[in-house]
Protein backbone atom coordinates (compact mmCIF):
# COMPACT_ATOMS: atom_id res chain seq x y z
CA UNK A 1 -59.56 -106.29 65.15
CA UNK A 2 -62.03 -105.18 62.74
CA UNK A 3 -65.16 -103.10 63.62
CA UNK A 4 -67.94 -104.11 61.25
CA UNK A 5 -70.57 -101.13 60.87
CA UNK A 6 -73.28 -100.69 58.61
CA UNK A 7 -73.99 -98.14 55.76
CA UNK A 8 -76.48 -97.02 58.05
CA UNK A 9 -74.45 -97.06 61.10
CA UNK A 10 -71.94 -94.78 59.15
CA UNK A 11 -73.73 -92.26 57.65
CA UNK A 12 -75.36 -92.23 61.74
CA UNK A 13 -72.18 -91.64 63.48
CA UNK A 14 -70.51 -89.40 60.68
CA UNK A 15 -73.79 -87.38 60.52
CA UNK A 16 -73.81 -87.22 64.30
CA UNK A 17 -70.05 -85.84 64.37
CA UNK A 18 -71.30 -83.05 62.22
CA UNK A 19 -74.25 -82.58 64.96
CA UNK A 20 -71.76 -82.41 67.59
CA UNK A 21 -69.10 -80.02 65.43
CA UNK A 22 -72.13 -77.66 65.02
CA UNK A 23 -73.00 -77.51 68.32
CA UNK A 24 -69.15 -76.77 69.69
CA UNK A 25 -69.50 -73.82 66.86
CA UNK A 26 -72.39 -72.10 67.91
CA UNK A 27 -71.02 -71.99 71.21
CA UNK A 28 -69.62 -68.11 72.52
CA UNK A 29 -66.22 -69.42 73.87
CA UNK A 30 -65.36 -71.30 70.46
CA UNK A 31 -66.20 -68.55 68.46
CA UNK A 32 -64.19 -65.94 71.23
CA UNK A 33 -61.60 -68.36 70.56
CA UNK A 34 -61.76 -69.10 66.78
CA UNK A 35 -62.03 -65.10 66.60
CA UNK A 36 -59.06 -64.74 68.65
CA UNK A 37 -55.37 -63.39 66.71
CA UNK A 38 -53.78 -66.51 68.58
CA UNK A 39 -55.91 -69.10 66.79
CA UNK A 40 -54.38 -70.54 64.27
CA UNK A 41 -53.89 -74.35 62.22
CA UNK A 42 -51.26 -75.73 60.22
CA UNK A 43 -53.59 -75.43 57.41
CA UNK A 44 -56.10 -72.66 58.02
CA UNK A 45 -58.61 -74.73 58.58
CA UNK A 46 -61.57 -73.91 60.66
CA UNK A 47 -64.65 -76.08 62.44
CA UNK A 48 -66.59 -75.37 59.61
CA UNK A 49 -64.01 -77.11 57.35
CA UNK A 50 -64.76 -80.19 59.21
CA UNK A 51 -68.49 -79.96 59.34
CA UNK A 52 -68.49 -79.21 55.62
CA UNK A 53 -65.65 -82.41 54.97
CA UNK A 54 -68.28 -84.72 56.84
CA UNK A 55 -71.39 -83.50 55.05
CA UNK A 56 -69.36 -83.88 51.66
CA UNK A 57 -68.57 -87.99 52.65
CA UNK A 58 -72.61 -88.26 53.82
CA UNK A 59 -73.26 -87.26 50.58
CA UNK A 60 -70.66 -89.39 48.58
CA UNK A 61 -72.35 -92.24 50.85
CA UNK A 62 -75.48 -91.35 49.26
CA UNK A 63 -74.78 -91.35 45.96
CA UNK A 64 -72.91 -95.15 46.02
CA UNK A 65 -76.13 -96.37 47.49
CA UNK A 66 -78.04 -94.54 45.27
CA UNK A 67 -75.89 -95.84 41.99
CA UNK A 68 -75.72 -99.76 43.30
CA UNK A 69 -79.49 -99.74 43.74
CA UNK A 70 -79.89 -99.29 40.18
């Protein structure tokens, strides 16, 4: 099954994940735990990392629409 979504509807949900990733990290337990020695990723990645990796693809999604208006 295929889930048909718009550009608009994209950039919405994507840009509402960042909201949402913000929100956990500004919260005092996530940072108590990011801050903790016991936290730790297979990659080193943080929440930021993700926040930043969504606002990248928001942008990308910009710039195609931006280009094919032409």
């Amino acid at each position: 099954m295929e889930i048909k979504l718009t550009t608009q509807e994209i950039r919405t949900i994507l840009q509402g994940c960042q909201y949402t990733l913000r929100l956990v990290g500004s919260s005092k337990d996530y940072r108590r735990l990011q801050s903790s020695e016991y936290f730790s990723t297979s990659n080193h990645v943080v929440l930021n990392d993700a926040f930043n990796v969504l606002a990248e693809i928001v942008n990308a999604i910009d710039d195609v629409e931006q280009a094919t208006e032409k």
